[in-house]
PDB file of N, CA and C in Angstrom:
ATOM      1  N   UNK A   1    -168.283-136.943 -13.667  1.00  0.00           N
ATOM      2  CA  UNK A   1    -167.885-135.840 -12.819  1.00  0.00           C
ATOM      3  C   UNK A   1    -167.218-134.796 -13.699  1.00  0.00           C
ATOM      4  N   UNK A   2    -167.661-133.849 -13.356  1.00  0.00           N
ATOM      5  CA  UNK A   2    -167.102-132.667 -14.024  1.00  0.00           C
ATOM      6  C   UNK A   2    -166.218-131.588 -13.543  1.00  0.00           C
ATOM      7  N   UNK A   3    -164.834-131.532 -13.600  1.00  0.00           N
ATOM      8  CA  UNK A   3    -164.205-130.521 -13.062  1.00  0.00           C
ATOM      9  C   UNK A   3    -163.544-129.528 -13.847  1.00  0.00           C
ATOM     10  N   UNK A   4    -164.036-128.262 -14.092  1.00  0.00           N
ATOM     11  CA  UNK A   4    -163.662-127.256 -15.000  1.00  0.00           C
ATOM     12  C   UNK A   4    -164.263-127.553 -16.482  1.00  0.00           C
ATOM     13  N   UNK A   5    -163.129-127.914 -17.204  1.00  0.00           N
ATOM     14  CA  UNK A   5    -163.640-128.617 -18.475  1.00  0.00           C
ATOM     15  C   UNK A   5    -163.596-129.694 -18.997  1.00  0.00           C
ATOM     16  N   UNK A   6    -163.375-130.469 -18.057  1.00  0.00           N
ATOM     17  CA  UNK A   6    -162.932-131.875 -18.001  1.00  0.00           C
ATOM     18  C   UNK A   6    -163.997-132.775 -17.642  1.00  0.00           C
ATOM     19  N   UNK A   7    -164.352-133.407 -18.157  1.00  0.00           N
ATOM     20  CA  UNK A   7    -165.238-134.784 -17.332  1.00  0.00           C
ATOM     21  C   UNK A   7    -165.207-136.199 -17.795  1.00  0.00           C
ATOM     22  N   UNK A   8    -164.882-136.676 -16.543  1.00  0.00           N
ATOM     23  CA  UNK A   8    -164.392-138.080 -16.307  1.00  0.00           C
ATOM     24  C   UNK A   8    -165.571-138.705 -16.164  1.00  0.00           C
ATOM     25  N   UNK A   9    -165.415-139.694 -16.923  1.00  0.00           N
ATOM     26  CA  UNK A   9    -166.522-140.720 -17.076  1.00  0.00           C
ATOM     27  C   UNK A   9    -166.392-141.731 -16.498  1.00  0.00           C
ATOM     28  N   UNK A  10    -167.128-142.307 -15.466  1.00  0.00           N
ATOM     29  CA  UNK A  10    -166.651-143.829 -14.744  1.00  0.00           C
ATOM     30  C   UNK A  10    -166.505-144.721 -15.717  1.00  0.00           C
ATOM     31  N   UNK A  11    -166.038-145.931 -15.020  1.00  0.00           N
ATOM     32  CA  UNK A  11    -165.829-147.280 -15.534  1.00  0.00           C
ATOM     33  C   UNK A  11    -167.685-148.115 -16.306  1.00  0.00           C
ATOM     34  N   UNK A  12    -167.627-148.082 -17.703  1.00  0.00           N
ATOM     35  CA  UNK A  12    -168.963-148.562 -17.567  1.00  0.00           C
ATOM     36  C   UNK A  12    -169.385-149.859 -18.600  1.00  0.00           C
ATOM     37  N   UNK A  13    -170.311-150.447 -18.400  1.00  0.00           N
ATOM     38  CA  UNK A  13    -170.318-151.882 -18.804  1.00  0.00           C
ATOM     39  C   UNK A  13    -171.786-151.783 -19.738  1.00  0.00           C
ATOM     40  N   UNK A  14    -172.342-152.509 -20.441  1.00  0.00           N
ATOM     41  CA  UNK A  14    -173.541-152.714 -21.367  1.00  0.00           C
ATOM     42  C   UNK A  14    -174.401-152.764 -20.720  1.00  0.00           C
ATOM     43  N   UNK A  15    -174.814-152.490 -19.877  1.00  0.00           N
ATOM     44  CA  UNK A  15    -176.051-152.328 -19.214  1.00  0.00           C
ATOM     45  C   UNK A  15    -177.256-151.650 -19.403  1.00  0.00           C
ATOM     46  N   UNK A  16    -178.218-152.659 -19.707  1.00  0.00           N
ATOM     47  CA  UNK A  16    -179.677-151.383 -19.995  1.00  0.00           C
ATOM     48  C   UNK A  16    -179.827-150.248 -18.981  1.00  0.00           C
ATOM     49  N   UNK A  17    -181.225-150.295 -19.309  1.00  0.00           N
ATOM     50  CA  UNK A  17    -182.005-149.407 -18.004  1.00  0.00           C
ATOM     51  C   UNK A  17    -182.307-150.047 -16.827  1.00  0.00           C
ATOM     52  N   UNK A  18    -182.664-151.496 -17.176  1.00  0.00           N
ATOM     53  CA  UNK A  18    -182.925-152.197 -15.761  1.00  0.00           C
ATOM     54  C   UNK A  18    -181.593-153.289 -15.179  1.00  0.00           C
ATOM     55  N   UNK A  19    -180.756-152.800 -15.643  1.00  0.00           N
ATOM     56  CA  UNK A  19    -179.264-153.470 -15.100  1.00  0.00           C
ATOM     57  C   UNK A  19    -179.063-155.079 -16.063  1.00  0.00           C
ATOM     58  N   UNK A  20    -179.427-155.364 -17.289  1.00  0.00           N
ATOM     59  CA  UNK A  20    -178.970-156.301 -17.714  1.00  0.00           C
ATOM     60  C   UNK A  20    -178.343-156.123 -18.833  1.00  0.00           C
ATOM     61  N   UNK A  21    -177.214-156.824 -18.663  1.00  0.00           N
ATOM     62  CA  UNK A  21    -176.351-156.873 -19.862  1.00  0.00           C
ATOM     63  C   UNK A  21    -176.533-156.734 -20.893  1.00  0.00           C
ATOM     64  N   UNK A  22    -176.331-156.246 -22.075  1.00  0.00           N
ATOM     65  CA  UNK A  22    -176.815-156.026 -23.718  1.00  0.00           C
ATOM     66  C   UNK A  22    -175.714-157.310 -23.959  1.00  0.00           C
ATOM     67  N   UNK A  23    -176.578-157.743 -24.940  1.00  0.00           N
ATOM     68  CA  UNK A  23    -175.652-158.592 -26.008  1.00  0.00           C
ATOM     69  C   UNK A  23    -174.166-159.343 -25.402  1.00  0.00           C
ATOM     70  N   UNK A  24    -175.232-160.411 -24.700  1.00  0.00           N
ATOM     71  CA  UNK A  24    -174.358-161.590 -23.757  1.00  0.00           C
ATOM     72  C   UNK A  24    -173.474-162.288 -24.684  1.00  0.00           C
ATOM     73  N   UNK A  25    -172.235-162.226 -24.351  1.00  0.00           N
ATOM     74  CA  UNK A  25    -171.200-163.265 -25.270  1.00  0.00           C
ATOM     75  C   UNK A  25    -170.184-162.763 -26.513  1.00  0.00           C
ATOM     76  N   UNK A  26    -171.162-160.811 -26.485  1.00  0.00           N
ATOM     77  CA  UNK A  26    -170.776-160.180 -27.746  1.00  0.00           C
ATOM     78  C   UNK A  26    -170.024-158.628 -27.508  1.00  0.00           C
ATOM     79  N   UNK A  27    -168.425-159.444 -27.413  1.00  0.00           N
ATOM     80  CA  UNK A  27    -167.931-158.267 -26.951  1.00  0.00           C
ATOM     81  C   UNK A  27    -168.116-157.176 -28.399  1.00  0.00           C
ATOM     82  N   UNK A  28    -168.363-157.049 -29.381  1.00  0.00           N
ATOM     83  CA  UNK A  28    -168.210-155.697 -30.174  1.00  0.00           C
ATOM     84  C   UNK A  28    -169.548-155.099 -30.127  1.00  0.00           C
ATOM     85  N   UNK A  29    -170.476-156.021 -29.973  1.00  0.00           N
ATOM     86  CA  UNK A  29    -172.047-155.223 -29.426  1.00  0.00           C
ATOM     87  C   UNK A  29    -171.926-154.438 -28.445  1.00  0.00           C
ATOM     88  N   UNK A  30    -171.422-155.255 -27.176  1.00  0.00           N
ATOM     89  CA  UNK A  30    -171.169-154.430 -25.768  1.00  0.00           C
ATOM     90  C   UNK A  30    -170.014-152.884 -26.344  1.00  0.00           C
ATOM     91  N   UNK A  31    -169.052-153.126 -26.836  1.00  0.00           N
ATOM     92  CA  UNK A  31    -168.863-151.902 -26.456  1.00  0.00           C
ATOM     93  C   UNK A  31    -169.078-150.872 -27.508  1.00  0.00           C
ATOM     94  N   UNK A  32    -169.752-151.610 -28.742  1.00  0.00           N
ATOM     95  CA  UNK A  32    -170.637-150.008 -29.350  1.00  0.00           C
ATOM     96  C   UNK A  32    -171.999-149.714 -27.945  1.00  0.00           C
ATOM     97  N   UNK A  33    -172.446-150.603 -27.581  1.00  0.00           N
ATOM     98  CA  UNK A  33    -173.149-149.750 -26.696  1.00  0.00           C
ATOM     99  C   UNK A  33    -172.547-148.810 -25.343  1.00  0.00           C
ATOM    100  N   UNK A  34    -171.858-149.111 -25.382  1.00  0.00           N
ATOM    101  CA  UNK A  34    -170.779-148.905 -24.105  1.00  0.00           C
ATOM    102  C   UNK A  34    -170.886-147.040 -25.154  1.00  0.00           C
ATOM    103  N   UNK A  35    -170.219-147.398 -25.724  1.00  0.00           N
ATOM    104  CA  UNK A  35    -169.857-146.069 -26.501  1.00  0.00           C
ATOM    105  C   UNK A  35    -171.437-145.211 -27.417  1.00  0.00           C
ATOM    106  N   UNK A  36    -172.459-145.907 -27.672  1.00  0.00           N
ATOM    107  CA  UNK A  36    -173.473-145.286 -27.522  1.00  0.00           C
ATOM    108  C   UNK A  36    -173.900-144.460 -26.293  1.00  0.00           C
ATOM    109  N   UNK A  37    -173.993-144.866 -24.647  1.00  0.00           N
ATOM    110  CA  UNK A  37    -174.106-144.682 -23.749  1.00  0.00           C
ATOM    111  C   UNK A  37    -173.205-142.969 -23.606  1.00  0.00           C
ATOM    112  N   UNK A  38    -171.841-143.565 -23.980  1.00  0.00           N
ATOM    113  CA  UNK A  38    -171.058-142.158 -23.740  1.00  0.00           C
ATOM    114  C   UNK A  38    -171.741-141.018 -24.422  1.00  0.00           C
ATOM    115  N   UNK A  39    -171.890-141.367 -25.983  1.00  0.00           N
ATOM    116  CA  UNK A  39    -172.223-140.207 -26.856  1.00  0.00           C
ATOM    117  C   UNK A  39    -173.964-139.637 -26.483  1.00  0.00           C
ATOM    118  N   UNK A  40    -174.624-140.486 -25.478  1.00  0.00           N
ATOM    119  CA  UNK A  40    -175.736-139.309 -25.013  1.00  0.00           C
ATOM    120  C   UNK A  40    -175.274-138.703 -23.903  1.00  0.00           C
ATOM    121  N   UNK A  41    -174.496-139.760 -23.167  1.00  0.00           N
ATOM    122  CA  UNK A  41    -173.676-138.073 -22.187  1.00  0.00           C
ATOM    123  C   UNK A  41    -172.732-136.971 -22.595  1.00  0.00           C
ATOM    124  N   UNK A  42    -172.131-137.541 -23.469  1.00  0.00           N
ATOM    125  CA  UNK A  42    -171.660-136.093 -24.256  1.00  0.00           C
ATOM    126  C   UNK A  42    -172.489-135.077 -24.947  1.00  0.00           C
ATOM    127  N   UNK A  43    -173.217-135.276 -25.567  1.00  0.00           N
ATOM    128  CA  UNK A  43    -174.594-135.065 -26.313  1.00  0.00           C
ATOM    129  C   UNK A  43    -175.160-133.871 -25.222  1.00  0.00           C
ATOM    130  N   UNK A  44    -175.679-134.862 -23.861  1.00  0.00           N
ATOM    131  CA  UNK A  44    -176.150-133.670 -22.803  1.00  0.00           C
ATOM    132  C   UNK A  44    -175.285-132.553 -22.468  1.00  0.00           C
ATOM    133  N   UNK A  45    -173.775-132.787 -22.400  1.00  0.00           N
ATOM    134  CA  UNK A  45    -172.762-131.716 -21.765  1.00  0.00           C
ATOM    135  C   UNK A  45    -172.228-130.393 -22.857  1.00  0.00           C
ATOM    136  N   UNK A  46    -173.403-131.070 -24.391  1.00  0.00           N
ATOM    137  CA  UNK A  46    -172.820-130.297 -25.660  1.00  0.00           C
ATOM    138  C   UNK A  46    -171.436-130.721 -26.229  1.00  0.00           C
ATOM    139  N   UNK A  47    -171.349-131.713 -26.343  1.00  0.00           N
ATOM    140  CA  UNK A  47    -169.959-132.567 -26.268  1.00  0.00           C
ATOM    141  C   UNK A  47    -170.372-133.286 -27.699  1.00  0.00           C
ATOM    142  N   UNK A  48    -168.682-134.266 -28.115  1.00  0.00           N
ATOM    143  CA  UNK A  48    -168.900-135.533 -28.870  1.00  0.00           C
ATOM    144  C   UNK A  48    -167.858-135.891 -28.771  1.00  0.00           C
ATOM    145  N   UNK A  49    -167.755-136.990 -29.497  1.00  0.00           N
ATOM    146  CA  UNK A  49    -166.347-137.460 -29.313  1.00  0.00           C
ATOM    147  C   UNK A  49    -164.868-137.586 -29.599  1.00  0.00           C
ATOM    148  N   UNK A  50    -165.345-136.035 -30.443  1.00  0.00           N
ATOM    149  CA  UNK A  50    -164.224-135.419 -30.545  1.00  0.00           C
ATOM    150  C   UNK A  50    -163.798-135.111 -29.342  1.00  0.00           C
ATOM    151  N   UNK A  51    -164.561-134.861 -28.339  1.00  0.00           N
ATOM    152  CA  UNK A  51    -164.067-134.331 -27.005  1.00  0.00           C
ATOM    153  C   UNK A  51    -162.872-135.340 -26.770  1.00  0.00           C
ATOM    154  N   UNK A  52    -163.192-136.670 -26.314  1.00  0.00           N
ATOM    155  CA  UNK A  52    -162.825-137.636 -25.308  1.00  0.00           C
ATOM    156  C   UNK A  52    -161.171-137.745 -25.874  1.00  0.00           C
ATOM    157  N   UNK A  53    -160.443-137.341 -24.999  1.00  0.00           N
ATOM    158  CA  UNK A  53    -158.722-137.132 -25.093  1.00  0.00           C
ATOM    159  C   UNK A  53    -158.281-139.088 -24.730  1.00  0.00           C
ATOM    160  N   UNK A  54    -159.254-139.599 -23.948  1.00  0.00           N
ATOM    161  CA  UNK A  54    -158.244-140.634 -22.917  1.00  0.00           C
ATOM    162  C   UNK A  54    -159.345-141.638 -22.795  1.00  0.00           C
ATOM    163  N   UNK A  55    -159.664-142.991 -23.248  1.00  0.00           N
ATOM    164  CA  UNK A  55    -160.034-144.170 -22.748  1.00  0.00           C
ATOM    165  C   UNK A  55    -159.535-144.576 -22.233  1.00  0.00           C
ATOM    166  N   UNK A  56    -160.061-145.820 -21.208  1.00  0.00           N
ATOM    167  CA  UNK A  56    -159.168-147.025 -20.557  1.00  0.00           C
ATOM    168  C   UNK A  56    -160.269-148.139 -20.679  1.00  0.00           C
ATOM    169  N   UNK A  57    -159.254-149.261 -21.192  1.00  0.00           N
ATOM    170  CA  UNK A  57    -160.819-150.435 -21.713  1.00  0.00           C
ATOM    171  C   UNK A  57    -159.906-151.644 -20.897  1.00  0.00           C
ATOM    172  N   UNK A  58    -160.850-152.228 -19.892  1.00  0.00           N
ATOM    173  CA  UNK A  58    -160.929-153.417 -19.217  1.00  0.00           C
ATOM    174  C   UNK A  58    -161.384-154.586 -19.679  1.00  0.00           C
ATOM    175  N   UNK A  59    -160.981-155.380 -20.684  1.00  0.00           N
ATOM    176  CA  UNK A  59    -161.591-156.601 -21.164  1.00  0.00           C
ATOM    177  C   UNK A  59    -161.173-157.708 -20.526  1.00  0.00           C
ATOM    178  N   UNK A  60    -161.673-158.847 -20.873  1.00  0.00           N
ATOM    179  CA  UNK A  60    -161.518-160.119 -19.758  1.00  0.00           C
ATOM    180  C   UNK A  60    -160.778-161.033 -21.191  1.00  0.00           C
ATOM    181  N   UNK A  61    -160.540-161.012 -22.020  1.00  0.00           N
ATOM    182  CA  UNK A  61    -159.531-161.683 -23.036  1.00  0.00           C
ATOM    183  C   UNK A  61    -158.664-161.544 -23.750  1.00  0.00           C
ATOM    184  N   UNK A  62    -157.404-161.274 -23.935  1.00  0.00           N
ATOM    185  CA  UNK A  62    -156.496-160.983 -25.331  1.00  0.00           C
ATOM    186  C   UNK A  62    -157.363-160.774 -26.496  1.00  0.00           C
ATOM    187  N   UNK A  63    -157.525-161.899 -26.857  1.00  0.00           N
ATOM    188  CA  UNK A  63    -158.418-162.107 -28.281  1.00  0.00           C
ATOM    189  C   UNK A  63    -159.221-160.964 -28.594  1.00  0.00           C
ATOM    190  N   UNK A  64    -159.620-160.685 -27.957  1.00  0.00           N
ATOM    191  CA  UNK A  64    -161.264-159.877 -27.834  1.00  0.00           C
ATOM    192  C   UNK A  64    -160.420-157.724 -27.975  1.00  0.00           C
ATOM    193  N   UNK A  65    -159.210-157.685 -27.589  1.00  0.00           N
ATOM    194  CA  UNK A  65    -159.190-156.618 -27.746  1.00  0.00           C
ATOM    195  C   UNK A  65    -158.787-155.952 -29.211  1.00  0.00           C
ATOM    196  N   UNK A  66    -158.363-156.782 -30.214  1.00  0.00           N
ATOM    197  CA  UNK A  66    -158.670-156.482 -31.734  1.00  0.00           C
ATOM    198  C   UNK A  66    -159.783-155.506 -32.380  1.00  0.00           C
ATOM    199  N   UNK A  67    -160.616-156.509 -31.676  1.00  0.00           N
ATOM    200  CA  UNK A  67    -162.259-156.522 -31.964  1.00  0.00           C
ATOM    201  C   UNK A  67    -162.728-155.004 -31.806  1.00  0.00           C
ATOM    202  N   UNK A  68    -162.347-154.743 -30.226  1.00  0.00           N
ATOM    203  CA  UNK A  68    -162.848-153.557 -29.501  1.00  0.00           C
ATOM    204  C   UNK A  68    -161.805-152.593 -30.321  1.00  0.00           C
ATOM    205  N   UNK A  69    -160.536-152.468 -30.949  1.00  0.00           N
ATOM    206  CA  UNK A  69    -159.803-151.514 -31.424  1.00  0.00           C
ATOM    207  C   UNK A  69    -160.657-151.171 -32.756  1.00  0.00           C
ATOM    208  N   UNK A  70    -161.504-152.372 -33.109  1.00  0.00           N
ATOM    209  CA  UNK A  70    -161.985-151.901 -34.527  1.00  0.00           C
ATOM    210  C   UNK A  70    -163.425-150.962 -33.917  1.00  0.00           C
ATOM    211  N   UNK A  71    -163.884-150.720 -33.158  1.00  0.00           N
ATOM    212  CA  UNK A  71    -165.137-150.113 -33.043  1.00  0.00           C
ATOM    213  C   UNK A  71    -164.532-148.959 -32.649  1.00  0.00           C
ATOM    214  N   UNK A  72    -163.420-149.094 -31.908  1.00  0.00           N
ATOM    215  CA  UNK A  72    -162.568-147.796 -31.846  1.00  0.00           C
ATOM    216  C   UNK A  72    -162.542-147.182 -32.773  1.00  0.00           C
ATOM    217  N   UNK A  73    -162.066-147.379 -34.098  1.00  0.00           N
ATOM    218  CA  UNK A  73    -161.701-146.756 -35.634  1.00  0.00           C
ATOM    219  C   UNK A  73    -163.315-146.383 -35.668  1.00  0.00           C
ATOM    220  N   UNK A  74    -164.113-146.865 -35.337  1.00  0.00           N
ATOM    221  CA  UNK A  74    -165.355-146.887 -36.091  1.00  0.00           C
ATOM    222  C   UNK A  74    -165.982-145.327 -35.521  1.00  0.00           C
ATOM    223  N   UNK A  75    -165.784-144.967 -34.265  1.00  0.00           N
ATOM    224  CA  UNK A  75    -166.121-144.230 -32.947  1.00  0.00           C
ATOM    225  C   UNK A  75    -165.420-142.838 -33.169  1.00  0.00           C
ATOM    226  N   UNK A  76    -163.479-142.862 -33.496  1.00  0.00           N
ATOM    227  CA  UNK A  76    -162.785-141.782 -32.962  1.00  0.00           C
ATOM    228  C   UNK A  76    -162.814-141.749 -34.643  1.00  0.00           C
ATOM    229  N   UNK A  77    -162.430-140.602 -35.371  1.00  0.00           N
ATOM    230  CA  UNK A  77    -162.052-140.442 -36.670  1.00  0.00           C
ATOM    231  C   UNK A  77    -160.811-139.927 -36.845  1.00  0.00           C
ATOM    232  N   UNK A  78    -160.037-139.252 -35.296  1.00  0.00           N
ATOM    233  CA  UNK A  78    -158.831-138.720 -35.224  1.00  0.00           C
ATOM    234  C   UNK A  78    -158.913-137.419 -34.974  1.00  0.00           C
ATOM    235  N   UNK A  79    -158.376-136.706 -34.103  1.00  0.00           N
ATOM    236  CA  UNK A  79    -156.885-137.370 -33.760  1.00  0.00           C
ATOM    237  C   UNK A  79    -157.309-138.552 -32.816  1.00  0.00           C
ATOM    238  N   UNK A  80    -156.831-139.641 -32.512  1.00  0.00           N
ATOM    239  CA  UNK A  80    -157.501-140.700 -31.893  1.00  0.00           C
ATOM    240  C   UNK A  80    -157.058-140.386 -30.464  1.00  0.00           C
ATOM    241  N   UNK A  81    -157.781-140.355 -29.452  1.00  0.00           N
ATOM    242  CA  UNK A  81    -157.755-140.467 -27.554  1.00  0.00           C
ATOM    243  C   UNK A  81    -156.545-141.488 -27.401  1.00  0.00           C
ATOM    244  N   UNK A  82    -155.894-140.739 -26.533  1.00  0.00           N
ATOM    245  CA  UNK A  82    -155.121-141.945 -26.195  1.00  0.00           C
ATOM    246  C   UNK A  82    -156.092-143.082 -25.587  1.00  0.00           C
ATOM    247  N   UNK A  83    -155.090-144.685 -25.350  1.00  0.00           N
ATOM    248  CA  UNK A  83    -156.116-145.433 -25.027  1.00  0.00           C
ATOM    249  C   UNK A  83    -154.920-146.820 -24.425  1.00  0.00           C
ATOM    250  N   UNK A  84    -155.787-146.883 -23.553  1.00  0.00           N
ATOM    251  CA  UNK A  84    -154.938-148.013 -22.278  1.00  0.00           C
ATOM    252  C   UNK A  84    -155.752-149.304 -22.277  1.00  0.00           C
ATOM    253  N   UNK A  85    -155.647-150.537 -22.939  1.00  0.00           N
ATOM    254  CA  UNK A  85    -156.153-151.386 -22.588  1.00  0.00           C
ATOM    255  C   UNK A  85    -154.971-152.308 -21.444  1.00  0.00           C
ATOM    256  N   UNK A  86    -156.581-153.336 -20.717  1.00  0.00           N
ATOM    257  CA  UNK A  86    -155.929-153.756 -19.294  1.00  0.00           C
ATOM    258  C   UNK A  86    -157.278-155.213 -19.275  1.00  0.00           C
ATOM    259  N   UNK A  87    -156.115-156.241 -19.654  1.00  0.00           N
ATOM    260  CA  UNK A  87    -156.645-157.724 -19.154  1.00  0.00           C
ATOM    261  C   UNK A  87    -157.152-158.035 -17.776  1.00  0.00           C
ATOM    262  N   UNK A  88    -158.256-158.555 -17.693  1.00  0.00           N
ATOM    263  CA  UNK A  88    -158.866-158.636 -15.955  1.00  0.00           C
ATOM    264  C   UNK A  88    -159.161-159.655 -16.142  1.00  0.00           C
ATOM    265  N   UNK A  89    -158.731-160.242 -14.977  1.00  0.00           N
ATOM    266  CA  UNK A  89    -159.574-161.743 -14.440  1.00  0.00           C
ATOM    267  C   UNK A  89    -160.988-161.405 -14.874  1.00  0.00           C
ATOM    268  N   UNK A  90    -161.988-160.667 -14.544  1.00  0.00           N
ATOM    269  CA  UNK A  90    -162.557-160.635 -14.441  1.00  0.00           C
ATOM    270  C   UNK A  90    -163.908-159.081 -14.060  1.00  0.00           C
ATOM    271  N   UNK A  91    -164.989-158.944 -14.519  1.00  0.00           N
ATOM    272  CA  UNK A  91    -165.859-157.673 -14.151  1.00  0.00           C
ATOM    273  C   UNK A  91    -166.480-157.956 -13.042  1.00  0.00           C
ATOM    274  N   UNK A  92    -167.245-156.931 -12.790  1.00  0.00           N
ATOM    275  CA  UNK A  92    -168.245-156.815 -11.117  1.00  0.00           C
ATOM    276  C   UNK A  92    -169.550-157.254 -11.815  1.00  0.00           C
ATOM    277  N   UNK A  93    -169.726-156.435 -13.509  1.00  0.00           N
ATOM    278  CA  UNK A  93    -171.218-157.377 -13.870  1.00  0.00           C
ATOM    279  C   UNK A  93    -170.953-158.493 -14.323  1.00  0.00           C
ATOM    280  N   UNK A  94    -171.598-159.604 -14.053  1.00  0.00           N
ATOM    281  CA  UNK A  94    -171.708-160.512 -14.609  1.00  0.00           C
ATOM    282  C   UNK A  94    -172.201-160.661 -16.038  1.00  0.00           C
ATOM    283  N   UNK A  95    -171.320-161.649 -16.671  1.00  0.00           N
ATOM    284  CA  UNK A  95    -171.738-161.472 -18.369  1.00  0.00           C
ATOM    285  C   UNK A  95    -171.157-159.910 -18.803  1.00  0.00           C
ATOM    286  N   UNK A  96    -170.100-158.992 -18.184  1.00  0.00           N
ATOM    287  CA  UNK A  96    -169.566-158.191 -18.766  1.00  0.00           C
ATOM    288  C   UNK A  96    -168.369-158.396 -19.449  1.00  0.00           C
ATOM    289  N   UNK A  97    -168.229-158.303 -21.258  1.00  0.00           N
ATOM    290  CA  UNK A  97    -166.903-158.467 -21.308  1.00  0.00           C
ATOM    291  C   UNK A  97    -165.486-157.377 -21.516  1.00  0.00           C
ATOM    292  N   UNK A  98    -166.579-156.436 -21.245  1.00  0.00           N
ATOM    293  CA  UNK A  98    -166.011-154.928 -21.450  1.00  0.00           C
ATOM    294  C   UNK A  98    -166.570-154.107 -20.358  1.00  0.00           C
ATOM    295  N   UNK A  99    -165.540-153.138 -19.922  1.00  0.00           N
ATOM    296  CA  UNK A  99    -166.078-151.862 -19.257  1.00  0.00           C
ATOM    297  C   UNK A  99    -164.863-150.840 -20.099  1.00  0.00           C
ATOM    298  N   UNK A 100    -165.268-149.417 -19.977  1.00  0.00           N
ATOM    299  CA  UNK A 100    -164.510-148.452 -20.625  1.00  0.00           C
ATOM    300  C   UNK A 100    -164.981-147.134 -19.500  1.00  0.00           C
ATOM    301  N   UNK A 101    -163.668-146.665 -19.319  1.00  0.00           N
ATOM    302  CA  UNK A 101    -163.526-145.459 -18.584  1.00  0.00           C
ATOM    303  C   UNK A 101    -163.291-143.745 -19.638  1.00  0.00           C
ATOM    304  N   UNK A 102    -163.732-143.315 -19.340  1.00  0.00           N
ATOM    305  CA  UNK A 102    -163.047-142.210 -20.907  1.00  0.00           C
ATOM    306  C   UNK A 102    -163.072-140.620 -19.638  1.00  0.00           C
ATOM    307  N   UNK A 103    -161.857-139.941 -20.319  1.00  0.00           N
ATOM    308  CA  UNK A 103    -161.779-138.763 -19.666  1.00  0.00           C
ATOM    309  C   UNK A 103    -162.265-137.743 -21.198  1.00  0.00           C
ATOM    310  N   UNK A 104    -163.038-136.507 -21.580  1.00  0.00           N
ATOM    311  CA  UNK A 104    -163.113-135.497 -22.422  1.00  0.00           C
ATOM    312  C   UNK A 104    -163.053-134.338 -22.380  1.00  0.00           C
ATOM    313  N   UNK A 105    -161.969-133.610 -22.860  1.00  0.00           N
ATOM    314  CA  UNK A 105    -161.938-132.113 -22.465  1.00  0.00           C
ATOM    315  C   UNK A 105    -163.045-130.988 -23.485  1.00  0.00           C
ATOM    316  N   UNK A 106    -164.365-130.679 -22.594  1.00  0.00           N
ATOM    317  CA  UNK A 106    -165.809-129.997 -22.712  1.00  0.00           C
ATOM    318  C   UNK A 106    -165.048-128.430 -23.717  1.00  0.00           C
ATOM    319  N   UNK A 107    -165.733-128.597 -24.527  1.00  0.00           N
ATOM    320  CA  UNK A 107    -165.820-127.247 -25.656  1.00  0.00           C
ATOM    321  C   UNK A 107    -165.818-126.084 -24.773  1.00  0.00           C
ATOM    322  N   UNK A 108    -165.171-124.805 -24.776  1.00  0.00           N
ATOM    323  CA  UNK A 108    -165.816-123.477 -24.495  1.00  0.00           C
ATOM    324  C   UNK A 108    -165.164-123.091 -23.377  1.00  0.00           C
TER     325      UNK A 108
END
């Protein structure tokens, strides 16, 4: 959704084209794709990720959010988005071990 120059990106999980999970069991696969996914919607809005000011990452383990901070480094080059991680029982997809929400303030 886009309001002014802002657009908020829903909550989103590894999911192909036909709704199945990428890379079952592998949270740093899931969320470079997670974050592939973003960078063709930024891509369409004339965006990158320099835009994105604000993540929020939903993982289902302690352990596992290390992991996801390193694809972070890999993703932001700085100034880095702020960023909220949040332990869940559990996702809505099954076999998700990540979802990521990101807000980016649009060039121009």
């Amino acid at each position: 959704v886009r309001v002014g120059n802002l657009l908020f990106i829903s909550g989103t999980t590894a999911t192909d084209e036909s709704g199945k999970i990428v890379a079952p069991g592998d949270i740093v696969a899931q969320t470079r794709y997670i974050y592939q996914k973003f960078g063709k919607l930024l891509a369409a809005v004339g965006a990158g990720f320099e835009h994105i000011v604000q993540t929020t990452e939903y993982i289902t383990t302690t352990e596992n959010y290390g992991k996801t901070a390193e694809v972070r480094r890999e993703i932001f080059k700085g100034p880095f988005p702020t960023a909220t991680g949040v332990i869940v029982k559990g996702l809505l997809r099954e076999g998700a071990l990540i979802e990521i929400s990101a807000v980016a303030a649009l060039p121009g």
